[in-house]
Structures are given as structure tokens and as C-alpha cells.
C-alpha atoms as a PDB file:
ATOM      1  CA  UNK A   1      56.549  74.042  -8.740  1.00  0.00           C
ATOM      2  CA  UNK A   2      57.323  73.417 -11.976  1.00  0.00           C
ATOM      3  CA  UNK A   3      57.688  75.414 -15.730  1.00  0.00           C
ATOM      4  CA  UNK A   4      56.471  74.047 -19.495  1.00  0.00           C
ATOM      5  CA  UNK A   5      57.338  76.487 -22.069  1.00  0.00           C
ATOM      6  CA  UNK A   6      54.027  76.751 -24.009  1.00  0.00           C
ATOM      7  CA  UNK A   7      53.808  78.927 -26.920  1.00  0.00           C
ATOM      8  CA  UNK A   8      56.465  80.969 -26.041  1.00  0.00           C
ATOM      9  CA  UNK A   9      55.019  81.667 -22.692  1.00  0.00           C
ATOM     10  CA  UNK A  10      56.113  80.096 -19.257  1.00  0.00           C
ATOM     11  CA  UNK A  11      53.389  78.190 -17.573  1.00  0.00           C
ATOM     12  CA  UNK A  12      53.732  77.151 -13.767  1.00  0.00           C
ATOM     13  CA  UNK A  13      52.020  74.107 -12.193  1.00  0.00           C
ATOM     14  CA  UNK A  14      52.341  71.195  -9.612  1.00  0.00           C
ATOM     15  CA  UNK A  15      51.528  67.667  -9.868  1.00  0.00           C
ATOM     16  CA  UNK A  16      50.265  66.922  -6.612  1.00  0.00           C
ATOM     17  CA  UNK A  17      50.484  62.998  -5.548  1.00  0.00           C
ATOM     18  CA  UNK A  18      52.315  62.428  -9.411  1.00  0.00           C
ATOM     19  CA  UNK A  19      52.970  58.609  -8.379  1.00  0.00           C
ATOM     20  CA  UNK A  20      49.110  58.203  -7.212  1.00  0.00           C
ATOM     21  CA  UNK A  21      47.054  55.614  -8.873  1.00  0.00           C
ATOM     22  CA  UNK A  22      44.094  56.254 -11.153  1.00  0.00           C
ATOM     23  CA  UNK A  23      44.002  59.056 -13.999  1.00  0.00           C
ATOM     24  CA  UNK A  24      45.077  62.146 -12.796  1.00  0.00           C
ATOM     25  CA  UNK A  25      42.839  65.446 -12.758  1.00  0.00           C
ATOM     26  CA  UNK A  26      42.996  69.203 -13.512  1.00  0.00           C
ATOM     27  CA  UNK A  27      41.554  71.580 -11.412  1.00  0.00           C
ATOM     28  CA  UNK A  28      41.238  74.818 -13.258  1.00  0.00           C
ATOM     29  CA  UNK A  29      40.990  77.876 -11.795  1.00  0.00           C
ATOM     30  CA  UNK A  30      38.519  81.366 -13.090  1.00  0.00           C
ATOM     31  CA  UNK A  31      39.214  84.327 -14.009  1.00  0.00           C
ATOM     32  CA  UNK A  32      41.669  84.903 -11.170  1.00  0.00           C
ATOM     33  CA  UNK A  33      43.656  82.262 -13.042  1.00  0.00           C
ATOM     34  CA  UNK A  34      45.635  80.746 -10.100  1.00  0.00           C
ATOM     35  CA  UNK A  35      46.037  77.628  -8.663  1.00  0.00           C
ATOM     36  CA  UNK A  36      45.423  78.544  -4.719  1.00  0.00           C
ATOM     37  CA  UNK A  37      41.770  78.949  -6.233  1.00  0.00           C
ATOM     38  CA  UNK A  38      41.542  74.977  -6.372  1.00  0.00           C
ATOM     39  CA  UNK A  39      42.892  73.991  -2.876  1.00  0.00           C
ATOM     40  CA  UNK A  40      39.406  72.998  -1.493  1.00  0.00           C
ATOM     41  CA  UNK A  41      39.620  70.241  -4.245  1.00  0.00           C
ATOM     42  CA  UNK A  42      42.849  70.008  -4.978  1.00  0.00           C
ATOM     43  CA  UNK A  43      44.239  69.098  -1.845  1.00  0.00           C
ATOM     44  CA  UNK A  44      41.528  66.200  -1.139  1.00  0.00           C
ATOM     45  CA  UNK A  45      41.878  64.824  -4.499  1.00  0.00           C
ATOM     46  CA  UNK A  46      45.273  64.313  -4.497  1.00  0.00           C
ATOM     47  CA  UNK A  47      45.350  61.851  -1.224  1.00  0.00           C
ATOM     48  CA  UNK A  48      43.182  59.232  -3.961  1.00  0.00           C
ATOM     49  CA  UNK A  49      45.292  60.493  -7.519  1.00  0.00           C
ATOM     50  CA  UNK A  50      47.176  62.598  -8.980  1.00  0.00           C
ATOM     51  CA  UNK A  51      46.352  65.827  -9.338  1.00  0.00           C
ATOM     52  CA  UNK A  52      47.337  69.198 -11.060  1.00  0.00           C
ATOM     53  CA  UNK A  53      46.927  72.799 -10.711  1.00  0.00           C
ATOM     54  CA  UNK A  54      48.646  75.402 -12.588  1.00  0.00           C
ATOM     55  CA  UNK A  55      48.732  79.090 -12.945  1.00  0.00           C
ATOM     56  CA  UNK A  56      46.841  80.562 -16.320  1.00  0.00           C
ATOM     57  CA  UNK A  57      49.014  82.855 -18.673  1.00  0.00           C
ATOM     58  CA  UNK A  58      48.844  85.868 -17.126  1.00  0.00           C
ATOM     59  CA  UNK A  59      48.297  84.885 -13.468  1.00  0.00           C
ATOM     60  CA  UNK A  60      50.645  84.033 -10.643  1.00  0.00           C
ATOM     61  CA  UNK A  61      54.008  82.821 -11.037  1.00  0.00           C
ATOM     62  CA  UNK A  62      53.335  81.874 -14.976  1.00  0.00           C
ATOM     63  CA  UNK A  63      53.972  84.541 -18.355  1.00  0.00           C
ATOM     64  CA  UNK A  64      52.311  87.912 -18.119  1.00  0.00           C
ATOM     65  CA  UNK A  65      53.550  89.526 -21.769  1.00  0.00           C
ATOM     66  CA  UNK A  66      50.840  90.863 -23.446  1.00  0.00           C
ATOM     67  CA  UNK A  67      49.056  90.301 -26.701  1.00  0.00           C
ATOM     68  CA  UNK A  68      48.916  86.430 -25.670  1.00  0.00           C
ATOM     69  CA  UNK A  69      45.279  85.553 -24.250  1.00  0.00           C
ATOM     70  CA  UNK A  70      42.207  83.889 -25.262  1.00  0.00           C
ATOM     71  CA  UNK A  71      40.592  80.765 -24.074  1.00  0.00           C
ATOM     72  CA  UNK A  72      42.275  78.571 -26.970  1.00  0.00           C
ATOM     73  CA  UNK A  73      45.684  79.295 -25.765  1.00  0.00           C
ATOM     74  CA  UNK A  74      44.772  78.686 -22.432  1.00  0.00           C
ATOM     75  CA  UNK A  75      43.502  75.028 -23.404  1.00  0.00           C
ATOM     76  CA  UNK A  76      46.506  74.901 -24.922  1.00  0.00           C
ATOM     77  CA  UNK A  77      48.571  75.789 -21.884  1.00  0.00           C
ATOM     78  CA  UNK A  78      46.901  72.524 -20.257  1.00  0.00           C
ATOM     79  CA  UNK A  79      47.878  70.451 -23.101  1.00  0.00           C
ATOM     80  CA  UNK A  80      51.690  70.776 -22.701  1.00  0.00           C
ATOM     81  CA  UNK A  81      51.700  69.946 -19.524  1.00  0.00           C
ATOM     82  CA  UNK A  82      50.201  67.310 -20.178  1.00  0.00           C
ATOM     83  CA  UNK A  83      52.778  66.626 -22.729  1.00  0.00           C
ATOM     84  CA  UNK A  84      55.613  67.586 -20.544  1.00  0.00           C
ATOM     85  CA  UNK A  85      54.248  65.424 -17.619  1.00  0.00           C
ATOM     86  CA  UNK A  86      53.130  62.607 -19.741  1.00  0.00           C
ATOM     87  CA  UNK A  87      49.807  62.262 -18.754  1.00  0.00           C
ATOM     88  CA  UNK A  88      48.029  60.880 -22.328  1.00  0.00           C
ATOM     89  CA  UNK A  89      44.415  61.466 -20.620  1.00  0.00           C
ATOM     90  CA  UNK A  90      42.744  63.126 -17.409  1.00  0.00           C
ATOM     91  CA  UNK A  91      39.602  64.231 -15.992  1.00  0.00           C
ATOM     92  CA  UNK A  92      39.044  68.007 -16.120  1.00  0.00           C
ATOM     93  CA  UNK A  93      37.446  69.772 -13.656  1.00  0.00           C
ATOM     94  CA  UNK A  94      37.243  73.955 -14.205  1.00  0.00           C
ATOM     95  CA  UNK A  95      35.037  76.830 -12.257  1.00  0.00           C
ATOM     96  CA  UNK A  96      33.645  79.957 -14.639  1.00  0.00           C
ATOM     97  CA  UNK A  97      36.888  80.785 -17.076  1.00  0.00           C
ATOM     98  CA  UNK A  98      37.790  76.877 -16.632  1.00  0.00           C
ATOM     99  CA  UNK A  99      35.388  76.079 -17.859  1.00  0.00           C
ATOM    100  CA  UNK A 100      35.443  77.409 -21.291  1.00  0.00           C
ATOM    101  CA  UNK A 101      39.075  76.037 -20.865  1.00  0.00           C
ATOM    102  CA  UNK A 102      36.938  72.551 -20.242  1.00  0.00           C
ATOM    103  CA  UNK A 103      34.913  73.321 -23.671  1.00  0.00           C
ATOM    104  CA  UNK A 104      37.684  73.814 -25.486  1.00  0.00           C
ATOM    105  CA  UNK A 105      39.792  70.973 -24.413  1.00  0.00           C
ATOM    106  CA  UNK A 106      36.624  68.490 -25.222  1.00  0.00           C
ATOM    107  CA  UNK A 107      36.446  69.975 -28.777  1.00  0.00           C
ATOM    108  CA  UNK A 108      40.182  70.084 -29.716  1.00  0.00           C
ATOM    109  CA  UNK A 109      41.471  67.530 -28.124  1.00  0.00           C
ATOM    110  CA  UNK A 110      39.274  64.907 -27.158  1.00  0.00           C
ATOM    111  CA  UNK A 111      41.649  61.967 -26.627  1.00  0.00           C
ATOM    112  CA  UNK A 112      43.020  63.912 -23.885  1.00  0.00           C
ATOM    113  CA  UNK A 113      39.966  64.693 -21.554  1.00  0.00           C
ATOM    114  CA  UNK A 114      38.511  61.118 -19.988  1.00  0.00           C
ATOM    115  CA  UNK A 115      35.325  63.621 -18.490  1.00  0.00           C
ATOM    116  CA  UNK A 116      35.043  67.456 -17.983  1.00  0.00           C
ATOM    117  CA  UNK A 117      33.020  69.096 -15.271  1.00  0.00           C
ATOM    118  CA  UNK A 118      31.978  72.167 -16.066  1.00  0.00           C
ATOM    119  CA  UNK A 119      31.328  74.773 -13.509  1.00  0.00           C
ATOM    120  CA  UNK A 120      29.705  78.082 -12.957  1.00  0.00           C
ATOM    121  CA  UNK A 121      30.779  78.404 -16.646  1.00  0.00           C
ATOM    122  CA  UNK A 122      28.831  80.322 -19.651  1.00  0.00           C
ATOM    123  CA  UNK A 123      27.742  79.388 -23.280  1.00  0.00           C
ATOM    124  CA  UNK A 124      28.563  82.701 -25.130  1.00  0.00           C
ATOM    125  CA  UNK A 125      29.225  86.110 -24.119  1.00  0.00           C
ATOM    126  CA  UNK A 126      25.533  87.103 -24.316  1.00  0.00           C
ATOM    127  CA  UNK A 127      24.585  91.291 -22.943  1.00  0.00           C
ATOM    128  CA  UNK A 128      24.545  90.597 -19.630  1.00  0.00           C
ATOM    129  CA  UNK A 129      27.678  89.136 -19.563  1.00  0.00           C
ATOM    130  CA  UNK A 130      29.194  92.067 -21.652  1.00  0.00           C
ATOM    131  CA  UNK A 131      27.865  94.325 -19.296  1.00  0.00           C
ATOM    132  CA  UNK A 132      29.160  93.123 -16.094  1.00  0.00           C
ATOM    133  CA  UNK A 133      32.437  92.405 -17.619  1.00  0.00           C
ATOM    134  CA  UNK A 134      32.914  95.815 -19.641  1.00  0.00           C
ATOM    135  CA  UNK A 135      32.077  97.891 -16.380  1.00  0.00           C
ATOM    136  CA  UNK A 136      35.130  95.398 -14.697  1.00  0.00           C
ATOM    137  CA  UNK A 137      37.572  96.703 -16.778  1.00  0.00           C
ATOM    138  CA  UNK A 138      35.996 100.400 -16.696  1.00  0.00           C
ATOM    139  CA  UNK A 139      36.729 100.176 -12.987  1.00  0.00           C
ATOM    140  CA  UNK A 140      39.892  98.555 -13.048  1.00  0.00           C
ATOM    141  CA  UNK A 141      41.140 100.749 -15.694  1.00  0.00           C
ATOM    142  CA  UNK A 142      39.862 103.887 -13.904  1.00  0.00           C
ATOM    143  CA  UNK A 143      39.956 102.936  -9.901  1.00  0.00           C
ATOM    144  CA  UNK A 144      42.885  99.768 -10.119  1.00  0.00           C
ATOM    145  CA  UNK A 145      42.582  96.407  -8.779  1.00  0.00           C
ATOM    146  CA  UNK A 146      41.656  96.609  -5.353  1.00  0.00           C
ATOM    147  CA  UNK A 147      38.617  98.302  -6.204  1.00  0.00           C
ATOM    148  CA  UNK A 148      37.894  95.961  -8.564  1.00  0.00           C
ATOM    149  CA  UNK A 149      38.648  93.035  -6.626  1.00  0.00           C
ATOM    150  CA  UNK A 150      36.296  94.862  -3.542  1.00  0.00           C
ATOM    151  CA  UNK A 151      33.162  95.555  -5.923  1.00  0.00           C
ATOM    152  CA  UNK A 152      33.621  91.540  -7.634  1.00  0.00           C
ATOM    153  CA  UNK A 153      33.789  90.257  -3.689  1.00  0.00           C
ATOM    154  CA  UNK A 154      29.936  91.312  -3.356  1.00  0.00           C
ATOM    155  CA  UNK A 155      28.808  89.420  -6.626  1.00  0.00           C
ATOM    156  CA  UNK A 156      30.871  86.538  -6.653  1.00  0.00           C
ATOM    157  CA  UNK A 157      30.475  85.591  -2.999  1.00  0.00           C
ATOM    158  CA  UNK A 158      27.386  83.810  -1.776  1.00  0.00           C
ATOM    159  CA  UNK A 159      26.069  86.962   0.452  1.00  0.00           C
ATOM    160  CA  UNK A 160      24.997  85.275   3.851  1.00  0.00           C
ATOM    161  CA  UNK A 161      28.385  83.659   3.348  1.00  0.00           C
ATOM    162  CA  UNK A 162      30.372  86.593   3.001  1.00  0.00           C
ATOM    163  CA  UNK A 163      28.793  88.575   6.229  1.00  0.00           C
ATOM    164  CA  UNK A 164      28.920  85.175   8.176  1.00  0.00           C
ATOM    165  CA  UNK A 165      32.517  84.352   6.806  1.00  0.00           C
ATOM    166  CA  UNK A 166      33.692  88.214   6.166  1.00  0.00           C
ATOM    167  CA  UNK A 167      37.346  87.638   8.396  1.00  0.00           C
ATOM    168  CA  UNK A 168      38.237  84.534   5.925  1.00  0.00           C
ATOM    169  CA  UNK A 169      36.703  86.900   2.852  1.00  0.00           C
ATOM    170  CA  UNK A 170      39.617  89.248   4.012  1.00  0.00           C
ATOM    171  CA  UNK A 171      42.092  86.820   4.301  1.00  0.00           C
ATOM    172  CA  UNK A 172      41.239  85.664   1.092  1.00  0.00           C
ATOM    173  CA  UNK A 173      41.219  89.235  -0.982  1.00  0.00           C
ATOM    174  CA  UNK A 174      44.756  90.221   1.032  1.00  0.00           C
ATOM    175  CA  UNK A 175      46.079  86.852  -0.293  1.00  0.00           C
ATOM    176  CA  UNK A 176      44.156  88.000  -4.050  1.00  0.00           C
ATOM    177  CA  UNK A 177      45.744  91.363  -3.669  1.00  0.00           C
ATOM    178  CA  UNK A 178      49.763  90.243  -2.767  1.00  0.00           C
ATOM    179  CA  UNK A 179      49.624  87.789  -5.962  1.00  0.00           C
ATOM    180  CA  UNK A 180      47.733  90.097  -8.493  1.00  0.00           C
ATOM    181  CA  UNK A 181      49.269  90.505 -11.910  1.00  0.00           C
ATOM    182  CA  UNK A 182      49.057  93.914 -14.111  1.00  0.00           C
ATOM    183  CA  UNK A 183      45.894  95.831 -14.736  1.00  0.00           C
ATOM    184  CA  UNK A 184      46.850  95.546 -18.490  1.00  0.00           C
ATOM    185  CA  UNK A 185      46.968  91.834 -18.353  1.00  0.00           C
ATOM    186  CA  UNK A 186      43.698  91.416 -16.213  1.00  0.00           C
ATOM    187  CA  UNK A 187      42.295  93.600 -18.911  1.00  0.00           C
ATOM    188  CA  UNK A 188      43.261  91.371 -21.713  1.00  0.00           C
ATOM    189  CA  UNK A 189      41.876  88.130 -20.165  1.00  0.00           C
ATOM    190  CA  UNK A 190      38.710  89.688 -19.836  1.00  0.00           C
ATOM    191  CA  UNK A 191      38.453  89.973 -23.319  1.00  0.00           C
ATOM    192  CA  UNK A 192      39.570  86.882 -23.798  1.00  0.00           C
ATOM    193  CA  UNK A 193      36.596  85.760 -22.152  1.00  0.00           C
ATOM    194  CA  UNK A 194      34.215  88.451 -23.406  1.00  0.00           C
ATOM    195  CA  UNK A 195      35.307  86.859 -26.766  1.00  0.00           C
ATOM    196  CA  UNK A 196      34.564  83.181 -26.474  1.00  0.00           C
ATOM    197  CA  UNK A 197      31.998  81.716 -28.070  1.00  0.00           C
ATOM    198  CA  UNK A 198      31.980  77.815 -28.893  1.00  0.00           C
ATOM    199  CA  UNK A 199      28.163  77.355 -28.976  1.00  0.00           C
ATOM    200  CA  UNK A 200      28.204  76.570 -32.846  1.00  0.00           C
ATOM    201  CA  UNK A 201      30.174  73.083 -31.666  1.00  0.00           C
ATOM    202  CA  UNK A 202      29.302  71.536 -28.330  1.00  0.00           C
ATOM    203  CA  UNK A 203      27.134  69.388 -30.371  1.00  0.00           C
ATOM    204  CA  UNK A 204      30.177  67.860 -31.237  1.00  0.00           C
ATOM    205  CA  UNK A 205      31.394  66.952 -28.071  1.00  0.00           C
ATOM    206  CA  UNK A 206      31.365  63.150 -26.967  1.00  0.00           C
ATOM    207  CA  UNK A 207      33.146  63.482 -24.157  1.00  0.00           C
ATOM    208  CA  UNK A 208      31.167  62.846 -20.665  1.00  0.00           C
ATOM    209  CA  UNK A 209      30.666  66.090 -19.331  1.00  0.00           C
ATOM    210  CA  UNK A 210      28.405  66.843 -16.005  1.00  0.00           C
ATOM    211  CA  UNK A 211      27.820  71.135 -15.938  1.00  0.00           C
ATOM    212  CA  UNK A 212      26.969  72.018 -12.521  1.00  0.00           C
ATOM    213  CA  UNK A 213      26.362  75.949 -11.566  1.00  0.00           C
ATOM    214  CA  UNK A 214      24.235  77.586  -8.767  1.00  0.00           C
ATOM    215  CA  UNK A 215      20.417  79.225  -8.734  1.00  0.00           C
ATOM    216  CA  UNK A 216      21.718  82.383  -7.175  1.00  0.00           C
ATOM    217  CA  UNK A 217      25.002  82.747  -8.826  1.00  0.00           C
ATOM    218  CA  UNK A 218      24.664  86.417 -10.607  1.00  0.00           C
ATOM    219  CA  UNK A 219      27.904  86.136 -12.530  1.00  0.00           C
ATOM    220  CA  UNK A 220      26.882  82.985 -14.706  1.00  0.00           C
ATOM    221  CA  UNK A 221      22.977  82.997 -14.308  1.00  0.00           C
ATOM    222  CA  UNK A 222      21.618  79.269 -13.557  1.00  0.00           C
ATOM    223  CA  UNK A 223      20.225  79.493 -17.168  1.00  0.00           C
ATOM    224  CA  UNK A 224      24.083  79.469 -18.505  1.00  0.00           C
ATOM    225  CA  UNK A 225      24.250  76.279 -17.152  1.00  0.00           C
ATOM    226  CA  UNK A 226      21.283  75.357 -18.134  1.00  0.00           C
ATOM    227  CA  UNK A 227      21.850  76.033 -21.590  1.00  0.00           C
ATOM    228  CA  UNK A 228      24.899  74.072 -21.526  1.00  0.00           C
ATOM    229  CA  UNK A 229      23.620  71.060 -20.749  1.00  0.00           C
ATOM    230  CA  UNK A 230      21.622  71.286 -23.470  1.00  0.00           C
ATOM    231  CA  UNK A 231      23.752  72.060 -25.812  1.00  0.00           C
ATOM    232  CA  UNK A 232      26.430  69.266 -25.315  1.00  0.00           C
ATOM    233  CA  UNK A 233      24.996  65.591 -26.049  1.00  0.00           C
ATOM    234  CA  UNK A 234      24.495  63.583 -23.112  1.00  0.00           C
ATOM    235  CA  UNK A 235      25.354  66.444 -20.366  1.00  0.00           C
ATOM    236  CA  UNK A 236      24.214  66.269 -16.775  1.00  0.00           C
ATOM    237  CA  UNK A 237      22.477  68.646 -14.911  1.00  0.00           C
ATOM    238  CA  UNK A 238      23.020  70.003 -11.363  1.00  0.00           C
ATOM    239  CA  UNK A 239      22.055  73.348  -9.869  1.00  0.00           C
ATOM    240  CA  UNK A 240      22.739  74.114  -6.179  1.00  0.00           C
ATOM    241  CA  UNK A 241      20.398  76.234  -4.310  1.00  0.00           C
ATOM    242  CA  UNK A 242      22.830  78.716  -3.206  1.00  0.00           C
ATOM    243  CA  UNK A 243      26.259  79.568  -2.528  1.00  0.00           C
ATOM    244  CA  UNK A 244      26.632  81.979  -5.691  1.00  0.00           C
ATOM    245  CA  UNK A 245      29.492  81.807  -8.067  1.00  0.00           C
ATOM    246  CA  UNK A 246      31.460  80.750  -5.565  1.00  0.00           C
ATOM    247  CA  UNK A 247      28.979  77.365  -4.496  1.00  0.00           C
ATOM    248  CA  UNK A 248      32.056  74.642  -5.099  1.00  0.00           C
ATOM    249  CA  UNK A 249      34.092  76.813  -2.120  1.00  0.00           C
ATOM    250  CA  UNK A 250      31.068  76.941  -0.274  1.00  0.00           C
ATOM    251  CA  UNK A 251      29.756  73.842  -0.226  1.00  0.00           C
ATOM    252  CA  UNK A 252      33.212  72.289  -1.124  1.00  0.00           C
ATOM    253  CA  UNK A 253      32.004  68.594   0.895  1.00  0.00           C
ATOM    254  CA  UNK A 254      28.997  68.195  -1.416  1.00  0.00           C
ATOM    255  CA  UNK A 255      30.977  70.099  -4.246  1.00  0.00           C
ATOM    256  CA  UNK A 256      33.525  67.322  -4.120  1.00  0.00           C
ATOM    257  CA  UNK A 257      31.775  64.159  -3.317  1.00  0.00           C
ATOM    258  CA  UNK A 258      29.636  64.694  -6.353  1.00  0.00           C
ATOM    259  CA  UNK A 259      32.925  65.098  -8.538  1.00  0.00           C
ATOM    260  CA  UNK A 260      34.613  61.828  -7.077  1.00  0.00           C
ATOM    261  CA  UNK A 261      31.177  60.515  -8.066  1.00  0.00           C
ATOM    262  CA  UNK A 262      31.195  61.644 -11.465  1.00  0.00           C
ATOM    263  CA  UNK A 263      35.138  60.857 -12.518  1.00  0.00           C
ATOM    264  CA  UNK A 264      35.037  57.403 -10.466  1.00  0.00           C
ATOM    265  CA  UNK A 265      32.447  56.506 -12.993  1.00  0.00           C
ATOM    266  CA  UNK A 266      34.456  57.280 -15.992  1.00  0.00           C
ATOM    267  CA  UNK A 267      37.845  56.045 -14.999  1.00  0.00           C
END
């Protein structure tokens, strides 16, 4: 593990395979902001290239000061490491909160992103996103973060996954649970989110981007995605049947092949 100072705030990350050929990619996490969140790609990825995770501001083993979020800075948190690692370009691949990270990164800084995939990801904050994310911080305010992290685990999850799967969902919400930051913090990157809104300038983007979501994901609606692709010239289309917000961890085989599939044909 490794530390760029960004901003004033200290960002962790790993370069996995850093002497691989081909350009490397980012794998960037959600709302949960940590880099365990992109093993299922991470980890296969980086036998063929280099690859990089990191831990968001706020998350993990990076920053948590307060006062410091919104989805800019994170893009910006990507960039030096970039910088730091000198990688001039990569492929960008980020679920839900990476993926504003993705939209930002394709309008700011264009040169740096060779393609962006973005994933279970959102246009603007629209009401039923404000709704769903204001009663997340009522409950983590109020009831704290396990109860928070319980209620999400029944929305984010596909559910015939989660009752067919429900030892590994435990595993995975003790693991969420021993690395959780401050209530305060988690509270702060939801607005951050709440308070994104790039829709005026995805027109912009020239960047190849393929947005790929889920028909029963009830976090970011199938119509988020939908609306994405047609807001960013030349965007790609693909919906999954199921496996909810979740759907890359679920169907991480298919998930994956159709990434390799995607970056291979903009190396």
C-alpha cells in the first residue's frame, strides 16, 4: 500500500501487477469507497495489466477530516495518483459513486481516461434518489452504521442472491463493519453524491464510454443508465437482467469478460 498527498488529504492505493504490459486500469469503488469492493475485478485484471485500486477520501486507510468531499475532489484523488505513479492515461472502470468519479474524470481531464465504464451509476440526483439517500443518513444519524449498513444489504443485494448466498453476505457486512469510517464522514459523502449533477456536460464527452447497470437494481433504476447513454455521444448500452446494484459481484465472469472486451478494443 501506498500514500499520494492530494489536496491536503492522504489517499491510499496499490498498483497491482505495476510492471504489466498494456495501459493500466482503475477500478473504483461506491459509496463504500474502498478498494476490497473491486477484488472480483481487480484481482483478474491484474494477471493481463496493471491495475489500481485505492481507498476514496473518507474510506479505509485514506483521509477522513471533514469538510473535504464531493465527487470533483474525488476525481481528483485519482488524478494524483496517476501523477505520482506516472501513468499519463488508463481505462476507468467505477460501480454507482465511481461512476460519477468516471464522469468527471472524462470531462476534466480527458487526456487521462483511454475509456470509462460506467456502472450502476446515476445522471443527477433526481427525488427518488434524494429520498433513499436522505432517509440513509436519517438512519445512520439516528440508529449508527450497522443499522444502516443492515437496511442498505436488502436493496443493494440482488435478493435470491442474498438468501442463497446469506453466510458470504455476513462475511461480507462483518468485513464492512471492522473497516467503517465515522458516521460524520459517511454523512458528508452522501451529500457529496446527493449533490452531483454533470448532466448539463456529458455532451461534451469524447471519450469511449460503455454504461452498463441492471433491470432490477432499485438503487440506480435501469432508466439511470439508460439516460446516460443517451446523454454522452457515442455511449453503449448494456442492462443485465438481474443481480441488482450489486450485478458486476454477481455475475462478476460475464461482468468482466465484457470489460476486457470493451478496454481491449480501445487500447
Amino acid at each position: 500500500m501506498a500514500y499520494v498527498n492530494s489536496g491536503g488529504v492522504q489517499i491510499a492505493y496499490d498498483v497491482m501487477n505495476a510492471q504489466g504490459p498494456g495501459v493500466p486500469v482503475f477500478f473504483i469503488a461506491g459509496l463504500n469507497g474502498m478498494r476490497q469492493a473491486c477484488m472480483k475485478q481487480a484481482t483478474p485484471f491484474s494477471r493481463e495489466r496493471p491495475v489500481v485500486v485505492h481507498d476514496q477520501r473518507g474510506t479505509g486507510a485514506s483521509g477522513k477530516e471533514l469538510g473535504i468531499y464531493s465527487v470533483a475532489n474525488m476525481a481528483k484523488d485519482v488524478v494524483a495518483i496517476m501523477d505520482e505513479t506516472g501513468i499519463k492515461t488508463a481505462h476507468m472502470v467505477g460501480t454507482s459513486t465511481g461512476g460519477a468519479i468516471c464522469q468527471i474524470l472524462c470531462l476534466d481531464y480527458p487526456a487521462r481516461v483511454q475509456s470509462a465504464a460506467i456502472c450502476c451509476s446515476w445522471l443527477k440526483c433526481d427525488h427518488f434518489f434524494r429520498r433513499q439517500f436522505d432517509m440513509r443518513k436519517r438512519i445512520l444519524k439516528s440508529m449508527g452504521t450497522e443499522a444502516l449498513m443492515l437496511q442498505t444489504s436488502t436493496t443493494l443485494n440482488d435478493p435470491k442472491w442474498f438468501t442463497e448466498h446469506y453466510d458470504e453476505l455476513l462475511e461480507r457486512e462483518k468485513g464492512l463493519l471492522e473497516r467503517a469510517g465515522p458516521p460524520e464522514v459517511d454523512a458528508e459523502r452522501i451529500d457529496a453524491i446527493m449533490a452531483f449533477d454533470e448532466s448539463a456536460r456529458l455532451g461534451r464527452i469524447k471519450t469511449p464510454v460503455t454504461v452498463i447497470g441492471a433491470k432490477n437494481d432499485v438503487v440506480c433504476p435501469p432508466y439511470y443508465s439508460e439516460q446516460l447513454a443517451a446523454a454522452i455521444p457515442g455511449a453503449t448500452l448494456s442492462l443485465y437482467d438481474d443481480g441488482g446494484h450489486f450485478f458486476y459481484l454477481m455475475h462478476a465472469d460475464r461482468f468482466n469478460a465484457e470489460i476486457r472486451d470493451f478496454i481491449t478494443r480501445h487500447d
